[in-house]
PDB file of N, CA and C in Angstrom:
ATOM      1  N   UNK A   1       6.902   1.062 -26.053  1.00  0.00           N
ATOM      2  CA  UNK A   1       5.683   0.294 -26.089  1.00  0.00           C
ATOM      3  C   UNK A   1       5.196   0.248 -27.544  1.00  0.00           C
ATOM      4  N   UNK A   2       4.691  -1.257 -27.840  1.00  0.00           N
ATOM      5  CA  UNK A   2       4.498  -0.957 -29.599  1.00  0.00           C
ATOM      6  C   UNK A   2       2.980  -0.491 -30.192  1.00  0.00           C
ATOM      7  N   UNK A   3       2.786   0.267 -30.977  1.00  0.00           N
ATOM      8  CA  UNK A   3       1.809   1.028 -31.275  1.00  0.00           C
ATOM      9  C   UNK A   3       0.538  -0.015 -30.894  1.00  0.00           C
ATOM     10  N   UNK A   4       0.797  -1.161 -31.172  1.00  0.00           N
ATOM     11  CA  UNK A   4      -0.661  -1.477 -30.938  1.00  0.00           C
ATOM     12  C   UNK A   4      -1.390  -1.876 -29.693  1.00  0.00           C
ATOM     13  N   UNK A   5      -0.261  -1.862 -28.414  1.00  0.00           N
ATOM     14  CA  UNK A   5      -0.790  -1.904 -27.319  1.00  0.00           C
ATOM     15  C   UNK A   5      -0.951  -0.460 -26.947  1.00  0.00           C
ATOM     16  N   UNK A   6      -0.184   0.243 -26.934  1.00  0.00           N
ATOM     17  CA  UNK A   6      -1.115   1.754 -26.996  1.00  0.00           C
ATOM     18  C   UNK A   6      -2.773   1.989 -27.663  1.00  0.00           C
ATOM     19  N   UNK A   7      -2.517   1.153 -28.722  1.00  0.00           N
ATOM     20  CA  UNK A   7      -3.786   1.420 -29.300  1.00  0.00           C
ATOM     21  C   UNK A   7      -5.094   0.887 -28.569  1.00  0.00           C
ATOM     22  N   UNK A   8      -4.236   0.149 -27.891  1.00  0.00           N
ATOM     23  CA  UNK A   8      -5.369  -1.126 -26.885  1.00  0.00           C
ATOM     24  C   UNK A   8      -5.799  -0.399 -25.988  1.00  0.00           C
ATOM     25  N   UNK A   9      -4.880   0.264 -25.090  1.00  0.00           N
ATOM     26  CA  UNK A   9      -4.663   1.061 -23.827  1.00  0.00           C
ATOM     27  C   UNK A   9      -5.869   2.463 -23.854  1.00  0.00           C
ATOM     28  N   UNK A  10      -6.201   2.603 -25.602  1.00  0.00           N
ATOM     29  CA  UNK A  10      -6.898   4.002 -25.351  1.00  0.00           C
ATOM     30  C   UNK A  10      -8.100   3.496 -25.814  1.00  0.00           C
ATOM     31  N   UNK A  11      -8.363   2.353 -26.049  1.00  0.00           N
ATOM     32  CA  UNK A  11      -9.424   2.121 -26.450  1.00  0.00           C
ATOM     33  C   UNK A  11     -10.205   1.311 -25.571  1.00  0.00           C
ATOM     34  N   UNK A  12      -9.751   0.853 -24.844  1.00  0.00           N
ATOM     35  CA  UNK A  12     -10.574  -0.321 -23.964  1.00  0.00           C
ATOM     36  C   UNK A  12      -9.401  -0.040 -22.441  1.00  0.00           C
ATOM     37  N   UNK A  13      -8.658   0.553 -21.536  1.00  0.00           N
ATOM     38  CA  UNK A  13      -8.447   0.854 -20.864  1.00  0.00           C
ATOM     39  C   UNK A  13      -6.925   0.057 -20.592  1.00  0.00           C
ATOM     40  N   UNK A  14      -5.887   0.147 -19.541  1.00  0.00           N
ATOM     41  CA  UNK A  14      -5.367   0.007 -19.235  1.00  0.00           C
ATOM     42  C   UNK A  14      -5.672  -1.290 -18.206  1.00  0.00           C
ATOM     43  N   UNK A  15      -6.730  -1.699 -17.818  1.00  0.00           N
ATOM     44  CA  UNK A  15      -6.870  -2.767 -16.731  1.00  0.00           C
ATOM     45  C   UNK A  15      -7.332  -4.308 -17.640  1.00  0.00           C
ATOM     46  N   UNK A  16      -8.225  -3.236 -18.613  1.00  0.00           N
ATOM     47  CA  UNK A  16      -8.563  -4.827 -19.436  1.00  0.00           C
ATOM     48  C   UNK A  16      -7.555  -5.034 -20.369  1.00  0.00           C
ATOM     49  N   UNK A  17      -6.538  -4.233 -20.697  1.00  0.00           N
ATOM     50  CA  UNK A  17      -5.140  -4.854 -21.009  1.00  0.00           C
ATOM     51  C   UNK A  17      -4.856  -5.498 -20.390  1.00  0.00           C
ATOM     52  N   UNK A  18      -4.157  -5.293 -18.954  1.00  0.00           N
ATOM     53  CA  UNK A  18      -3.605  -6.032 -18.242  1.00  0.00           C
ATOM     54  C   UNK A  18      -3.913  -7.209 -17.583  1.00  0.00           C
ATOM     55  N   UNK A  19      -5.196  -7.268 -17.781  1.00  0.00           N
ATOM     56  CA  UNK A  19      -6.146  -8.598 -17.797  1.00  0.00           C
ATOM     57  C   UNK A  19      -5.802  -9.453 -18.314  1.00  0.00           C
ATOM     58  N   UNK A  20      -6.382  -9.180 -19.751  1.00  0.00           N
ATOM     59  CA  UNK A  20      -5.875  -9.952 -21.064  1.00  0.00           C
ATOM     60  C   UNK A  20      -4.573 -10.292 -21.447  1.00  0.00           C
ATOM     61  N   UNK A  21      -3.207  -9.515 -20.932  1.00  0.00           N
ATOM     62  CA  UNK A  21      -2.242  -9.762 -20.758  1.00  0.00           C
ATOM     63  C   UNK A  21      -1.880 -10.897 -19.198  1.00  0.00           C
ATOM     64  N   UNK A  22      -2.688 -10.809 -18.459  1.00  0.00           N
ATOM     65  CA  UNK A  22      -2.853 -11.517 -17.560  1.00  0.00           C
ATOM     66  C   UNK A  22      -3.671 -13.222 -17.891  1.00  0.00           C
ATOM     67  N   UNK A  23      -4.085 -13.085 -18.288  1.00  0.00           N
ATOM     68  CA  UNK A  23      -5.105 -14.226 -19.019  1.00  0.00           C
ATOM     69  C   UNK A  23      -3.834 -14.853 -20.624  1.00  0.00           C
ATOM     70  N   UNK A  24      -3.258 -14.143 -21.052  1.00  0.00           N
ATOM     71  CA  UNK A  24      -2.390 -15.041 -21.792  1.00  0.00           C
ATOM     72  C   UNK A  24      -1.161 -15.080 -21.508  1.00  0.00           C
ATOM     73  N   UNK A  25      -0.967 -15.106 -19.601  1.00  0.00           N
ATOM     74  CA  UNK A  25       0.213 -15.811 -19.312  1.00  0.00           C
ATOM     75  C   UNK A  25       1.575 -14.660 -19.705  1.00  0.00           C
ATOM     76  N   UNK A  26       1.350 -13.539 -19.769  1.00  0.00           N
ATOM     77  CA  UNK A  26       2.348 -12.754 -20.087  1.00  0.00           C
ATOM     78  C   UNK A  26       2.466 -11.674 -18.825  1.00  0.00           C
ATOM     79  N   UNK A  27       2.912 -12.352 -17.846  1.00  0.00           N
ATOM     80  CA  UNK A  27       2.819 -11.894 -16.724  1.00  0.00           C
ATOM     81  C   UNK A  27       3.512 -10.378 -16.405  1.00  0.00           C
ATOM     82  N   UNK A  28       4.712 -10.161 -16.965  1.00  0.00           N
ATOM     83  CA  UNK A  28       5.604  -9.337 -16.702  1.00  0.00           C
ATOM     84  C   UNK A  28       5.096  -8.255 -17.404  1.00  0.00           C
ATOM     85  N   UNK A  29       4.611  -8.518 -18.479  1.00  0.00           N
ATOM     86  CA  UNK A  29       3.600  -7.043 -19.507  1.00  0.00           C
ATOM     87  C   UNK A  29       2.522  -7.100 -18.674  1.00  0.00           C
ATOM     88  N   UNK A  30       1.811  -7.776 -17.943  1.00  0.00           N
ATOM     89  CA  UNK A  30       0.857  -7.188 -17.197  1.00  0.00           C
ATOM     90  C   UNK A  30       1.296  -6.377 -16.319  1.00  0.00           C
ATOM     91  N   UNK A  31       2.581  -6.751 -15.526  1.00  0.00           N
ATOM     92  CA  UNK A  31       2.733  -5.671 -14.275  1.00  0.00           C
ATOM     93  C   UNK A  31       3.643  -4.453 -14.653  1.00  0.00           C
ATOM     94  N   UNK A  32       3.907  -4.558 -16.063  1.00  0.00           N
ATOM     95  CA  UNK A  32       4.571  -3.430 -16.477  1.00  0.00           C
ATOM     96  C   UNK A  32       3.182  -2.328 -16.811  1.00  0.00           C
ATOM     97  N   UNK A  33       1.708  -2.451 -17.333  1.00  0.00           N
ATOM     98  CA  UNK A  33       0.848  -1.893 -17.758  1.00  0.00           C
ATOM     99  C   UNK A  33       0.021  -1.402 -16.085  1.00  0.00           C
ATOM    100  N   UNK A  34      -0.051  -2.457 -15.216  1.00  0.00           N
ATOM    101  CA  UNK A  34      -0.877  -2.056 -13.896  1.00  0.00           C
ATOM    102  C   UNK A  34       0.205  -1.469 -13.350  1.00  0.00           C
ATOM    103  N   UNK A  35       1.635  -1.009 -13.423  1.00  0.00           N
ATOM    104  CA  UNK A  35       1.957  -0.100 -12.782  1.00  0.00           C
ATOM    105  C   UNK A  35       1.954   1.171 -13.326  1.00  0.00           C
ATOM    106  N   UNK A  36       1.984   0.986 -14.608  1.00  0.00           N
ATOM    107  CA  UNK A  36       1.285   2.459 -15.540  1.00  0.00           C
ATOM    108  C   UNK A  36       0.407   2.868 -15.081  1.00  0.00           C
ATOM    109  N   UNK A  37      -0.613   2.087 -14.431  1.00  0.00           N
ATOM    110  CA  UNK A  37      -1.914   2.743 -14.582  1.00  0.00           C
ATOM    111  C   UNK A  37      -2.229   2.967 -13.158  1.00  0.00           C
ATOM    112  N   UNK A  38      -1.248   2.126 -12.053  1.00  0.00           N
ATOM    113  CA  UNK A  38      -1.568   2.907 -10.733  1.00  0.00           C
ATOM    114  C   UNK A  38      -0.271   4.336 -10.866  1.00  0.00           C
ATOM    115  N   UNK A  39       0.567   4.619 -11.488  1.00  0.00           N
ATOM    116  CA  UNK A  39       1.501   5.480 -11.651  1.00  0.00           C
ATOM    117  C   UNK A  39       0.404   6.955 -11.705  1.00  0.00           C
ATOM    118  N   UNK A  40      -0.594   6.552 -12.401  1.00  0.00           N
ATOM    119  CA  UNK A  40      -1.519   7.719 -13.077  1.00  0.00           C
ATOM    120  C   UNK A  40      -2.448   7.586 -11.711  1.00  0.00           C
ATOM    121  N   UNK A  41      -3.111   6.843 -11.080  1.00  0.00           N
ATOM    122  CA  UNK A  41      -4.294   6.768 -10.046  1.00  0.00           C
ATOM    123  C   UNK A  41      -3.707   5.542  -9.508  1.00  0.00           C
ATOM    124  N   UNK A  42      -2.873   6.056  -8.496  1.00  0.00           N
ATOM    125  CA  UNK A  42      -2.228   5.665  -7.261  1.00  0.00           C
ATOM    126  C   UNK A  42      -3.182   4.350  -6.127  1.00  0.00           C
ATOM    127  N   UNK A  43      -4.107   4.867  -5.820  1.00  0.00           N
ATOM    128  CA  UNK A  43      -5.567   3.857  -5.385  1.00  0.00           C
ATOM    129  C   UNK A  43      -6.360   3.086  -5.967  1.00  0.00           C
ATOM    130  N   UNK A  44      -6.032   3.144  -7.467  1.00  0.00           N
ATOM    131  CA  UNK A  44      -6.716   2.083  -8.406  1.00  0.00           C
ATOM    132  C   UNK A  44      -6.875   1.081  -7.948  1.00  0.00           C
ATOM    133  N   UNK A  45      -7.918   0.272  -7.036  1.00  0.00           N
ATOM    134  CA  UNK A  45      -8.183  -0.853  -6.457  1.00  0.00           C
ATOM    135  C   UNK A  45      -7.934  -1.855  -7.611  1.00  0.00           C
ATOM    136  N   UNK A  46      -8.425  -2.330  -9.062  1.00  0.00           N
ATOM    137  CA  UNK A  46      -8.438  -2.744  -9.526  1.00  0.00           C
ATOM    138  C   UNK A  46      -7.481  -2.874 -10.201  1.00  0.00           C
ATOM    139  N   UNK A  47      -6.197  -1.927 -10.308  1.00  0.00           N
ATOM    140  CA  UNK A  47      -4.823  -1.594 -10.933  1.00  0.00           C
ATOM    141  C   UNK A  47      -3.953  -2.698  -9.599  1.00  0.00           C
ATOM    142  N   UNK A  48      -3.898  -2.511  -8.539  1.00  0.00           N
ATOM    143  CA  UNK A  48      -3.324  -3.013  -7.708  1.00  0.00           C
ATOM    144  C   UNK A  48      -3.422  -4.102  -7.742  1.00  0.00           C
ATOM    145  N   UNK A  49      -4.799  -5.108  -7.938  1.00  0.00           N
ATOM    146  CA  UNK A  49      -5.191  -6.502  -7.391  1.00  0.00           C
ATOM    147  C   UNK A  49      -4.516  -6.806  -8.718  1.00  0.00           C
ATOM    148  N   UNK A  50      -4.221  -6.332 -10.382  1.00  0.00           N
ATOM    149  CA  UNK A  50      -4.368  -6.938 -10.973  1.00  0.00           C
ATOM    150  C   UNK A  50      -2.083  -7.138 -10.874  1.00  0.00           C
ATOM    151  N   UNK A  51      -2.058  -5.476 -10.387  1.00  0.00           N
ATOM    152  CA  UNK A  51      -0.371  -5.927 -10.395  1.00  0.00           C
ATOM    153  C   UNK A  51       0.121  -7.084  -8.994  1.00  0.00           C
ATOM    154  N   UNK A  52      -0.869  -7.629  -8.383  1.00  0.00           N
ATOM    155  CA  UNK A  52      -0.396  -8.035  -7.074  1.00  0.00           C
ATOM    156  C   UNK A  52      -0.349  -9.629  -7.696  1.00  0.00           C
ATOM    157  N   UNK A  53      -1.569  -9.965  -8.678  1.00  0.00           N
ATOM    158  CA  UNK A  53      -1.587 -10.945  -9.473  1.00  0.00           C
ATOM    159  C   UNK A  53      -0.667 -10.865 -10.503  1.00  0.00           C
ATOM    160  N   UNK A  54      -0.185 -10.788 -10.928  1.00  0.00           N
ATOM    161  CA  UNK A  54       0.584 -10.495 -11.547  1.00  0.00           C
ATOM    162  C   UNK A  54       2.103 -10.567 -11.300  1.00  0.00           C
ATOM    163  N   UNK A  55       2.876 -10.350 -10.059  1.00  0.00           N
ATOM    164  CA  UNK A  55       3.557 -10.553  -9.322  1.00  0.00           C
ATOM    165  C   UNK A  55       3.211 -11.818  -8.565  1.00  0.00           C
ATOM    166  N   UNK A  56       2.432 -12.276  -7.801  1.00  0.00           N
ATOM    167  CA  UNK A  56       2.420 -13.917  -7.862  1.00  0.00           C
ATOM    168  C   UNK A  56       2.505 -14.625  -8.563  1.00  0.00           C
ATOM    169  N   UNK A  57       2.087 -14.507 -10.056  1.00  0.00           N
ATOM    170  CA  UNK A  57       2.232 -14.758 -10.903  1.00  0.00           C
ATOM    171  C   UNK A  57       3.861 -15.243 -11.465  1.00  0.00           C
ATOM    172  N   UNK A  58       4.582 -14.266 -11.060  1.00  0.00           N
ATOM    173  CA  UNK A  58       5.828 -13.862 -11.573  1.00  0.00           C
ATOM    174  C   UNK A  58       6.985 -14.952 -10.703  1.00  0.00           C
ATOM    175  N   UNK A  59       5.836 -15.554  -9.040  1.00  0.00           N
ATOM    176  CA  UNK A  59       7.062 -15.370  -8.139  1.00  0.00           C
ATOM    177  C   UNK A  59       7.656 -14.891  -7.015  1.00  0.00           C
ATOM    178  N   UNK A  60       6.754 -13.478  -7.411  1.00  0.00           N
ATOM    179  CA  UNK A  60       7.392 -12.173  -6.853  1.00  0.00           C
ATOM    180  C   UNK A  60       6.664 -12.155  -5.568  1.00  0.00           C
ATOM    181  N   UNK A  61       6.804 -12.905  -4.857  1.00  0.00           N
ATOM    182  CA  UNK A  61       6.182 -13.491  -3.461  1.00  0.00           C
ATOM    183  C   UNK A  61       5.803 -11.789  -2.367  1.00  0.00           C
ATOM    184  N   UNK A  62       7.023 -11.592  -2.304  1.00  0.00           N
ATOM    185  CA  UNK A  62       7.249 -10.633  -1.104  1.00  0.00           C
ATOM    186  C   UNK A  62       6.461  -9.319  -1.667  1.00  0.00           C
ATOM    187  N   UNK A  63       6.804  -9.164  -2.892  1.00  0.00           N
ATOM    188  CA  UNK A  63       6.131  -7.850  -3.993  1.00  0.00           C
ATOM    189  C   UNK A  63       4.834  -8.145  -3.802  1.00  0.00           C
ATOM    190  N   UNK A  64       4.313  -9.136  -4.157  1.00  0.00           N
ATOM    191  CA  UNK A  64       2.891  -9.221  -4.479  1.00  0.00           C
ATOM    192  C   UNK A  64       2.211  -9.437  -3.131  1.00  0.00           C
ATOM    193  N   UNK A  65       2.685  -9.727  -1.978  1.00  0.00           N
ATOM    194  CA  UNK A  65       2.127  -9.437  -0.785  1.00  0.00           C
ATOM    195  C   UNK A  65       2.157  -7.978  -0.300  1.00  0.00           C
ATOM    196  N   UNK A  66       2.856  -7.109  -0.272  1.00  0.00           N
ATOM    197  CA  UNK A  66       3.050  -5.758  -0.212  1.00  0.00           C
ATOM    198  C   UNK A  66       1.903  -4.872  -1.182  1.00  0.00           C
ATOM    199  N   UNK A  67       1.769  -5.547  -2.431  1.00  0.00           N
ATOM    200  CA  UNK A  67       0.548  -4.639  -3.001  1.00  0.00           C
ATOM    201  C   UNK A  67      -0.739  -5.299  -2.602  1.00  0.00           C
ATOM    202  N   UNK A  68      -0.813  -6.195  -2.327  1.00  0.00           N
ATOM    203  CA  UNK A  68      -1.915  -6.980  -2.058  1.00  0.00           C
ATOM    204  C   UNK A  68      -2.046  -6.487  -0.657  1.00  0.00           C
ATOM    205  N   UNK A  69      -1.903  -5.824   0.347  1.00  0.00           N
ATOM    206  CA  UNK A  69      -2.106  -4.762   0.999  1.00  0.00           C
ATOM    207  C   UNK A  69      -2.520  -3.738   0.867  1.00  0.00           C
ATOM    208  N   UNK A  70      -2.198  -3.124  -0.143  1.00  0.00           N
ATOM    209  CA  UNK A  70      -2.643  -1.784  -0.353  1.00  0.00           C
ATOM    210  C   UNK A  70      -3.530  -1.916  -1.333  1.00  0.00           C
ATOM    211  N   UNK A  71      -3.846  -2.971  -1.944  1.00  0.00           N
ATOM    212  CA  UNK A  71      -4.942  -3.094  -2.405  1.00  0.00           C
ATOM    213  C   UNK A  71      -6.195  -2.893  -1.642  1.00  0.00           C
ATOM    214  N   UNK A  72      -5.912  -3.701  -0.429  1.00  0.00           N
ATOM    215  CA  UNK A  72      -6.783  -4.408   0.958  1.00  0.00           C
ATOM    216  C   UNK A  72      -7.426  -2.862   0.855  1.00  0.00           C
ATOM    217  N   UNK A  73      -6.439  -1.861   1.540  1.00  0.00           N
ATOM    218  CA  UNK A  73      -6.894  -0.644   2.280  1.00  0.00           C
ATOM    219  C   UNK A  73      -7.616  -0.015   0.639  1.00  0.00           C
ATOM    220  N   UNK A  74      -7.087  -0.399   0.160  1.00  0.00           N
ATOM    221  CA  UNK A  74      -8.152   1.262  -1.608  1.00  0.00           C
ATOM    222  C   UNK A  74      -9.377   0.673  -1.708  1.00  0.00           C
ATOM    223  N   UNK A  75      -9.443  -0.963  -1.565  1.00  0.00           N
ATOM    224  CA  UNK A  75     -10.765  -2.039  -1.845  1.00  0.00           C
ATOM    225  C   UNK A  75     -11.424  -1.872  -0.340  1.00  0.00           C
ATOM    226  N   UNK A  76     -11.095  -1.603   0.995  1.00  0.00           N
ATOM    227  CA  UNK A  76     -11.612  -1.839   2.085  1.00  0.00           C
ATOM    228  C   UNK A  76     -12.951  -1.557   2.155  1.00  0.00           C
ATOM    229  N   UNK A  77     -13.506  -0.227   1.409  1.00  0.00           N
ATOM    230  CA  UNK A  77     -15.022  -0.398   1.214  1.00  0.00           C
ATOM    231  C   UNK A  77     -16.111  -0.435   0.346  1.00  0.00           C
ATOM    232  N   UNK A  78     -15.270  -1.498  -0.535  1.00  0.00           N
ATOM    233  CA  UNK A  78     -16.199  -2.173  -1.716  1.00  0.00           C
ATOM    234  C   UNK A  78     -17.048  -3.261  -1.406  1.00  0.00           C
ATOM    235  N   UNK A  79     -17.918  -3.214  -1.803  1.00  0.00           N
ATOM    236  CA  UNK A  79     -19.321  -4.676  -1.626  1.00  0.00           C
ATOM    237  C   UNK A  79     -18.536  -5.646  -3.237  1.00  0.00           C
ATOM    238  N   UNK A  80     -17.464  -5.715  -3.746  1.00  0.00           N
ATOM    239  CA  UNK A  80     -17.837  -6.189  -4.844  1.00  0.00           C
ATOM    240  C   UNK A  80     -16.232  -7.285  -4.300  1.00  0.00           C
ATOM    241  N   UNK A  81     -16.077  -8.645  -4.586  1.00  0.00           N
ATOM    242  CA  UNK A  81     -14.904  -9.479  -4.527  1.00  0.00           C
ATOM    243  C   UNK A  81     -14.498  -9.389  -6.150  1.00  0.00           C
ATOM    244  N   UNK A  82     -12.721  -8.734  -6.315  1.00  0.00           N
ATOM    245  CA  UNK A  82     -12.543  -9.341  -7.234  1.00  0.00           C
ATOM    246  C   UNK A  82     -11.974 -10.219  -7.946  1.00  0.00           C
ATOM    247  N   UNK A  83     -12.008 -10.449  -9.121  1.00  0.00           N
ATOM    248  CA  UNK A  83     -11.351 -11.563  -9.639  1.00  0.00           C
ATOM    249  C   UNK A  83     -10.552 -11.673 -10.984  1.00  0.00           C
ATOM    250  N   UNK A  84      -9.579 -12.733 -10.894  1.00  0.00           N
ATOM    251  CA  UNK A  84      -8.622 -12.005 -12.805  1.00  0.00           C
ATOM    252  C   UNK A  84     -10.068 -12.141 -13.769  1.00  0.00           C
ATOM    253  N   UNK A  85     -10.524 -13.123 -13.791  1.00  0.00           N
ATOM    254  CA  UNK A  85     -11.737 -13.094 -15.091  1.00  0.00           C
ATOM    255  C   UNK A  85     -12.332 -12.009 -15.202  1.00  0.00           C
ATOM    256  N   UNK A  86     -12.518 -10.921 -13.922  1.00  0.00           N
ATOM    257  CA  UNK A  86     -13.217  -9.751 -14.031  1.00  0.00           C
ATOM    258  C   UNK A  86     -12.463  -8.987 -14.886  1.00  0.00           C
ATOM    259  N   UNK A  87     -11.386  -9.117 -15.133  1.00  0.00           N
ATOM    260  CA  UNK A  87     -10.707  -8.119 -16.244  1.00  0.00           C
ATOM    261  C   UNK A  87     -11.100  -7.953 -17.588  1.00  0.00           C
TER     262      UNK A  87
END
């Protein structure tokens, strides 16, 4: 990983990377970073929705329905809908 996305990663988090990597169309570095970061916190509601996007994104039809499940159940009792811009 090149120093300056590390540098990104400790400074502003791992999700609004993958956001922003999500937002400029670099789909595959997003779901390489939201699986980093559910790797570390497994239930990351917000790690999940963003690798599930991310994988639709990609294509990855069957993948991104499978996390987009387990998103369902980590998000099941949030009041909040989310969204890629929320990244």
């Amino acid at each position: 990983m090149p120093a300056v996305v590390r540098l990104l990663i400790v400074m502003f988090g791992e999700e609004f990377l993958g956001g922003a990597l999500l937002a400029n169309e670099d789909f595959a570095a997003a779901e390489e970073i939201f699986r980093a970061e559910i790797a570390k916190h497994p239930r990351n509601g917000r790690a999940l929705f963003g690798l599930a996007e991310s994988l639709k994104r990609q294509g990855k039809t069957t993948s991104a329905q499978m996390v987009l499940r387990e998103f369902e159940k980590a998000w099941e009792k949030s009041d909040t809908k989310l969204r890629v811009e929320d990244f």
